[in-house]
Protein backbone atom coordinates (compact mmCIF):
# COMPACT_ATOMS: atom_id res chain seq x y z
CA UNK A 1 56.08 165.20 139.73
CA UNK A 2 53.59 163.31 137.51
CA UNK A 3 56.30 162.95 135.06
CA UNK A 4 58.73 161.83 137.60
CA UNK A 5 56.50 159.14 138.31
CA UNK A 6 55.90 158.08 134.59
CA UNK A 7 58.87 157.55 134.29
CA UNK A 8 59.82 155.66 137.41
CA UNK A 9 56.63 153.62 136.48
CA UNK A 10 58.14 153.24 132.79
CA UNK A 11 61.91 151.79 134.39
CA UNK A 12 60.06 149.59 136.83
CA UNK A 13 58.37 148.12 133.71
CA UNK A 14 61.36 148.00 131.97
CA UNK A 15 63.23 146.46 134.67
CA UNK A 16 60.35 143.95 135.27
CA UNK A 17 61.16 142.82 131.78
CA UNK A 18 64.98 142.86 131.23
CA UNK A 19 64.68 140.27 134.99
CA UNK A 20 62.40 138.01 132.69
CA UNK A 21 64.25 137.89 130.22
CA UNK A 22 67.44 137.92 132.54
CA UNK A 23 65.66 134.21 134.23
CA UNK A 24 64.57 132.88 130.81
CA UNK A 25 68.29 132.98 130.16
CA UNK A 26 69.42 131.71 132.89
CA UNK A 27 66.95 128.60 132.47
CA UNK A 28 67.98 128.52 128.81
CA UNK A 29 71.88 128.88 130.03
CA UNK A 30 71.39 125.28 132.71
CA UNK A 31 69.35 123.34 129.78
CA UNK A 32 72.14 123.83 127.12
CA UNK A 33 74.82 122.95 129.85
CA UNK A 34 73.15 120.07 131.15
CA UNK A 35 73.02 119.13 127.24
CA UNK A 36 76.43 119.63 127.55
CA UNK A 37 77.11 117.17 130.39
CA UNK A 38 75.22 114.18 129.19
CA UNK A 39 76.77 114.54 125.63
CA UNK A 40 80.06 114.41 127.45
CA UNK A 41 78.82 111.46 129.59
CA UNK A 42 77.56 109.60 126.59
CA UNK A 43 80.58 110.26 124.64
CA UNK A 44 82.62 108.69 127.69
CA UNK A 45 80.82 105.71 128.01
CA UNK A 46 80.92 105.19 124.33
CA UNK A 47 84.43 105.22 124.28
CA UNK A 48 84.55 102.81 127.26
CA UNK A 49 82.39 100.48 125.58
CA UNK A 50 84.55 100.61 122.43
CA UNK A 51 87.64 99.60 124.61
CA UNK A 52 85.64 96.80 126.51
CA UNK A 53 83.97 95.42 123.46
CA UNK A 54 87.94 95.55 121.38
CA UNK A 55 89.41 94.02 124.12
CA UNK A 56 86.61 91.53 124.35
CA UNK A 57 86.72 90.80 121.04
CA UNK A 58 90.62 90.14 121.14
CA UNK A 59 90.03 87.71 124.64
CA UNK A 60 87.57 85.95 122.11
CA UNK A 61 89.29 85.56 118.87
CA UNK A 62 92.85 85.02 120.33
CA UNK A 63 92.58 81.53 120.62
CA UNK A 64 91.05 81.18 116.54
CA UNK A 65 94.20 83.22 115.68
CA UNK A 66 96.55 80.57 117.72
CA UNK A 67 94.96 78.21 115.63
CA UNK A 68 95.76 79.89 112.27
CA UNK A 69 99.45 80.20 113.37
CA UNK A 70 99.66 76.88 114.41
CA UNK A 71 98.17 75.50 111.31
CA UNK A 72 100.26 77.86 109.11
CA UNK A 73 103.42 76.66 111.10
CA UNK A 74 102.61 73.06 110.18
CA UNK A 75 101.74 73.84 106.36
CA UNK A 76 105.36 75.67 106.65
CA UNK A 77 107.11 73.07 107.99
CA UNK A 78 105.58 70.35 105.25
CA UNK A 79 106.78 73.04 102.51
CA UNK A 80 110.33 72.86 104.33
CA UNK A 81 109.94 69.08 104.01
CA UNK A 82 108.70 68.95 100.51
CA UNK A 83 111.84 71.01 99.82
CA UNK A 84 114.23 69.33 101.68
CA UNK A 85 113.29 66.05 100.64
CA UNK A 86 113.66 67.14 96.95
CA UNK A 87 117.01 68.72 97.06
CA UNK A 88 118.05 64.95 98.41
CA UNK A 89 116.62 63.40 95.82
CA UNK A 90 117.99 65.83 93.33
CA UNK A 91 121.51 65.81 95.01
CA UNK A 92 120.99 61.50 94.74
CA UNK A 93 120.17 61.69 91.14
CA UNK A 94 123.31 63.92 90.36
CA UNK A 95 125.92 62.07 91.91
CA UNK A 96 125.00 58.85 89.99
């Protein structure tokens, strides 16, 4: 009987500690999730901010850019002029 009780005292022991260990990793388990969740969060938000700050950015420099194309268009249309004003004069100089 004495050893029957050992050992029922040894299990109870043993079972006291596999339940600690058992709830330290459970604990360990809902840190490293939670980790989890707030990296995914972050990473979300990061991306949204990306987007925002692009689109932002494009709202912003659109109207520099319309500038640019309208001062290219004007520097292309003097090089069309320069042109066409020299195949005149070269077609005027020919035909005398």
């Amino acid at each position: 009987m004495s050893e029957n009780m050992c050992y029922n005292e040894i299990m109870e022991k043993d079972l006291q500690k596999i339940m600690e260990m058992v709830e330290n990793n459970n604990k360990m388990l809902r840190q490293i999730r939670g980790v989890q969740q707030r990296g995914w969060w972050i990473g979300f938000l990061k991306w949204i901010v990306l987007i925002v700050l692009a689109i932002g950015a494009f709202y912003f420099i659109q109207p520099f850019i319309e500038n640019l194309n309208s001062a290219y268009e004007s520097v292309m249309s003097g090089v069309e002029n320069v042109q066409n004003t020299t195949n005149n004069l070269s077609g005027y100089f020919k035909a005398k």
